[in-house]
N, C-alpha and C. Protein backbone atom coordinates (compact mmCIF):
# COMPACT_ATOMS: atom_id res chain seq x y z
N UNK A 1 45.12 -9.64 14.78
CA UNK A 1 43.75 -9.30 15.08
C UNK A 1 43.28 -10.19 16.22
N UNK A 2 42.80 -9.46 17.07
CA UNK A 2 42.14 -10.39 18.54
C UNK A 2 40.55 -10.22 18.43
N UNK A 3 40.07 -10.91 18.11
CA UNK A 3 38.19 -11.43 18.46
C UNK A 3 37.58 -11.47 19.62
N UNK A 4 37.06 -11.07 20.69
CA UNK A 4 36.72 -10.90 21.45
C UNK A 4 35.00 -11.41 21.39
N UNK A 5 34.67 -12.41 22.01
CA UNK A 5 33.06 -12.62 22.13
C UNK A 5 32.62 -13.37 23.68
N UNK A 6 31.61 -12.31 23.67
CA UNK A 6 31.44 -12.50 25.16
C UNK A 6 30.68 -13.37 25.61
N UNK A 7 30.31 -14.10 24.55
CA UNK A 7 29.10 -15.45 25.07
C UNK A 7 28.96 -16.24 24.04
N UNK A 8 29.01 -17.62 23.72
CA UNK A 8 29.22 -18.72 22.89
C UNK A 8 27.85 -18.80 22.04
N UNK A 9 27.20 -18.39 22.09
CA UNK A 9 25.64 -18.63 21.85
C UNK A 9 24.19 -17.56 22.64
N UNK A 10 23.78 -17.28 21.53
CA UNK A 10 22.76 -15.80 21.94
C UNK A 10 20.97 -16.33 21.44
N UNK A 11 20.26 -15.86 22.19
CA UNK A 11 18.84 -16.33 21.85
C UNK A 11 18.93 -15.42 20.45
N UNK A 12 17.72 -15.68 19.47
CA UNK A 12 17.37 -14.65 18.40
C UNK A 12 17.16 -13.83 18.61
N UNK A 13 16.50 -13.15 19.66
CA UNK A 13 15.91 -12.04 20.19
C UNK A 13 17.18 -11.41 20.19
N UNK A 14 18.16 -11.93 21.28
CA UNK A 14 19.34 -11.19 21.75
C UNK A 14 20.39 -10.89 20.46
N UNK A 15 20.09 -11.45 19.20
CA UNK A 15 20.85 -11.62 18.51
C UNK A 15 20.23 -10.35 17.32
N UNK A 16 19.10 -10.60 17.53
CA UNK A 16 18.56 -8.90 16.67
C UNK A 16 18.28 -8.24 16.95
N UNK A 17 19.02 -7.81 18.57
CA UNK A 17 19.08 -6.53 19.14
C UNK A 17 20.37 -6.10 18.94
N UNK A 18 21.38 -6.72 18.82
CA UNK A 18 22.25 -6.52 18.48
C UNK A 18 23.18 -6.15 17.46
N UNK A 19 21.88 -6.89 16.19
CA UNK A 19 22.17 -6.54 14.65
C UNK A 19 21.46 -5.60 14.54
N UNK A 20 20.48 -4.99 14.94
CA UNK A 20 19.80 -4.19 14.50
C UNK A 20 18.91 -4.68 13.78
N UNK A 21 18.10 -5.90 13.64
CA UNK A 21 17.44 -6.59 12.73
C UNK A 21 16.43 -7.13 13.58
N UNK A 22 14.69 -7.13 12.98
CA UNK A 22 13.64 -7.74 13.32
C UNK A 22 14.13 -9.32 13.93
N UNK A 23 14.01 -9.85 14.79
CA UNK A 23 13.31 -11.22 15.10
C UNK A 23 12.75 -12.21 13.98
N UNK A 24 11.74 -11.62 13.16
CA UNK A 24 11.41 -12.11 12.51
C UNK A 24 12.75 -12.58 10.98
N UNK A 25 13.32 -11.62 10.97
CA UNK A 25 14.43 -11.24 9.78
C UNK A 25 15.51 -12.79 10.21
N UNK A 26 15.85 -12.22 11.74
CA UNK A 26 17.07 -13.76 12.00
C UNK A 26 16.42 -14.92 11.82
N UNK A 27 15.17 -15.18 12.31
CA UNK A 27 14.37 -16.39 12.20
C UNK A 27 14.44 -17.00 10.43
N UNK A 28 14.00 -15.92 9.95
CA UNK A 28 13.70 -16.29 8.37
C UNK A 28 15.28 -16.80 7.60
N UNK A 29 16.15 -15.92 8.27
CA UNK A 29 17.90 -16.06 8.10
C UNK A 29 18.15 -17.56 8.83
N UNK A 30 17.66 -17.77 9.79
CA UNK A 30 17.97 -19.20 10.21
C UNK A 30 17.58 -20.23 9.90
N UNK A 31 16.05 -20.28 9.55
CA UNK A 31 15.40 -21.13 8.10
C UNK A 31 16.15 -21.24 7.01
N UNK A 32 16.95 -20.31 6.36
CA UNK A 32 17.78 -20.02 5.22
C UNK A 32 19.03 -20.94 5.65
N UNK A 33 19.48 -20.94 6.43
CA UNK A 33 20.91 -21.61 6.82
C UNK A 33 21.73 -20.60 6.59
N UNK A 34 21.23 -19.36 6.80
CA UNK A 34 22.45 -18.43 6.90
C UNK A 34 23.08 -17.92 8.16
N UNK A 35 22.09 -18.00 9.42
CA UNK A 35 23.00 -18.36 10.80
C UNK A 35 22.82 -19.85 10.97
N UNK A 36 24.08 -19.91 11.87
CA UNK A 36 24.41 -21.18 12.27
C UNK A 36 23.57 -21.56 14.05
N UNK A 37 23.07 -22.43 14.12
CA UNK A 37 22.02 -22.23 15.33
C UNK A 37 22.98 -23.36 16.14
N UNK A 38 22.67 -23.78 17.59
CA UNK A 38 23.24 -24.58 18.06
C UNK A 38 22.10 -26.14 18.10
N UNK A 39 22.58 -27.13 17.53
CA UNK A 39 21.90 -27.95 17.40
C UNK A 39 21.19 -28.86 18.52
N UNK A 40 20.67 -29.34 18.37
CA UNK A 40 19.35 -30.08 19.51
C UNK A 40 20.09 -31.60 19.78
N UNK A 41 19.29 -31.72 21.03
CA UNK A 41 20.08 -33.01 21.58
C UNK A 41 19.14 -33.83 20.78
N UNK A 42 19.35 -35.11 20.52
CA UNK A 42 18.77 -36.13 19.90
C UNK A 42 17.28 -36.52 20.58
N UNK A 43 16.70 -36.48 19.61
CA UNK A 43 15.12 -36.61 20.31
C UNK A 43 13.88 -35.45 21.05
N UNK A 44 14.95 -34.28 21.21
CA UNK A 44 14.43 -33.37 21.32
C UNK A 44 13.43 -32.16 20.34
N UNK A 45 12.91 -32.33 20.43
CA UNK A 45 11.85 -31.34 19.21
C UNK A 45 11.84 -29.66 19.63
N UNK A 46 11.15 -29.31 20.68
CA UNK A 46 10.86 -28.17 21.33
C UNK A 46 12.25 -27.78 22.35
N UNK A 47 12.37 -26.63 22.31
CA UNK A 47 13.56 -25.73 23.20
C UNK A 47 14.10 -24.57 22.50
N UNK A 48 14.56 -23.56 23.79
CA UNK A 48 15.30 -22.51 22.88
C UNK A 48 16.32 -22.39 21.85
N UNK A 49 16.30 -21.85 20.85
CA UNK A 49 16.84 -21.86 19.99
C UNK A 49 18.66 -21.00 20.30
N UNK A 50 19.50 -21.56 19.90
CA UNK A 50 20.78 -20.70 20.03
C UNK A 50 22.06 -20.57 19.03
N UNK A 51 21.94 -19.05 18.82
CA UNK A 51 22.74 -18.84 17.85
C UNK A 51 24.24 -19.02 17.61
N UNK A 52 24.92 -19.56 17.28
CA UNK A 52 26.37 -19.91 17.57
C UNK A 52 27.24 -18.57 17.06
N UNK A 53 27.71 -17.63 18.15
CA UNK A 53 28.71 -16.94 17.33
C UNK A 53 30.01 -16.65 17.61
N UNK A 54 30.72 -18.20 17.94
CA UNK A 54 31.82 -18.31 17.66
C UNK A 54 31.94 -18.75 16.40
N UNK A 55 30.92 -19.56 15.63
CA UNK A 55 30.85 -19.71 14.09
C UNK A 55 31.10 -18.41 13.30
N UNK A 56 30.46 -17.32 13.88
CA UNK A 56 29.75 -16.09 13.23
C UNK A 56 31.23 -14.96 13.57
N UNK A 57 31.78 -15.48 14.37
CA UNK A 57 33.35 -14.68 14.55
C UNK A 57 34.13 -15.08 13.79
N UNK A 58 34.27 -16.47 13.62
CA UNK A 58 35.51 -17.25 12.64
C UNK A 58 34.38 -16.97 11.29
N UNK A 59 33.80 -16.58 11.02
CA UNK A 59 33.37 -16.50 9.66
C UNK A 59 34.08 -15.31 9.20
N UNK A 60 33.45 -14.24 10.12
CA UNK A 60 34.14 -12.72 9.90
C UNK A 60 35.64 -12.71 9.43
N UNK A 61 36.22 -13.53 10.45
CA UNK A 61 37.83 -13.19 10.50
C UNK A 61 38.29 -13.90 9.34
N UNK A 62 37.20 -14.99 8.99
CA UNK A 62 38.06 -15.13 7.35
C UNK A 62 37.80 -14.74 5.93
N UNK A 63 36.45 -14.04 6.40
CA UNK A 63 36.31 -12.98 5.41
C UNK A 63 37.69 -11.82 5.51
N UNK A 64 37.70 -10.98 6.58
CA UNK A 64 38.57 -9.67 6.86
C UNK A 64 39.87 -10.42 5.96
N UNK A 65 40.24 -11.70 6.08
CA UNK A 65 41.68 -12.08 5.90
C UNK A 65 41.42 -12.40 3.93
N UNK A 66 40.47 -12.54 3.77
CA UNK A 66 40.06 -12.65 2.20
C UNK A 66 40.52 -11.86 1.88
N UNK A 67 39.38 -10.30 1.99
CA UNK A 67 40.15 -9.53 1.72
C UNK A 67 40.63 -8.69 1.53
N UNK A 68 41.86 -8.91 2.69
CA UNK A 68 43.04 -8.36 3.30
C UNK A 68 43.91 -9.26 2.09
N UNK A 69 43.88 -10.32 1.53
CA UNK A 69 44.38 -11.19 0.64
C UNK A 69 45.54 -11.83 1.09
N UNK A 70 44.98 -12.47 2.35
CA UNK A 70 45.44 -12.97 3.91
C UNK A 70 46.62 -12.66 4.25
N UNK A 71 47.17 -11.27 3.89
CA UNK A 71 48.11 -10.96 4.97
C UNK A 71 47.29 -9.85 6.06
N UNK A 72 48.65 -10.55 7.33
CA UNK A 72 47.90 -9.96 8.38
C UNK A 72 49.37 -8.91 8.79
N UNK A 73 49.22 -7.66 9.32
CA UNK A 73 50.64 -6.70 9.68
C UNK A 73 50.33 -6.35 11.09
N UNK A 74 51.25 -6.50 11.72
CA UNK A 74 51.13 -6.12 13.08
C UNK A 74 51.28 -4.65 13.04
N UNK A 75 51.91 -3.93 14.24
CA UNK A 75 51.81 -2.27 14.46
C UNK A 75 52.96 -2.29 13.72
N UNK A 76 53.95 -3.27 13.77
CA UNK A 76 55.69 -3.10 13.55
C UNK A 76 56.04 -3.52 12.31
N UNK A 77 55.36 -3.89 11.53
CA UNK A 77 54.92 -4.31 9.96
C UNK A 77 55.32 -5.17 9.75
N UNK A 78 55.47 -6.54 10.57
CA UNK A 78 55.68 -8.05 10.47
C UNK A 78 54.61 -8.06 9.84
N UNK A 79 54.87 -9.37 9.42
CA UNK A 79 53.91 -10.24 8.74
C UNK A 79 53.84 -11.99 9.29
């Protein structure tokens, strides 16, 4: 399986246009600690917020491999 992501980090906005989900919904999800945001430099309070989804790719792929009950088969039925 190849992952493909085209940008390391997405505003919320950009990120619930993409889910199909309110602004408000990721925000409340990111309060939750259920996305992973990109963290603030030290001392910083105020700035855009950014969603990490290379976290949010390696999460997926180890769900799919859960379960898949981590085997993975190529076209040629290696393993």
């Amino acid at each position: 399986m190849q992952v493909v992501i085209d940008t390391p980090y997405v505003t919320p906005d950009e990120f619930a246009r993409r889910a199909g989900l309110s602004e408000r919904s990721v925000r409340h999800k990111i309060d939750q600690g259920m996305i992973l945001v990109r963290e603030k430099e030290p001392g910083q309070k105020k700035g855009t917020v950014f969603i990490n989804m290379v976290y949010l790719a390696m999460e997926a792929t180890e769900q799919a491999e859960r379960v898949r009950g981590g085997k993975s088969k190529s076209k040629t039925g290696e393993q």
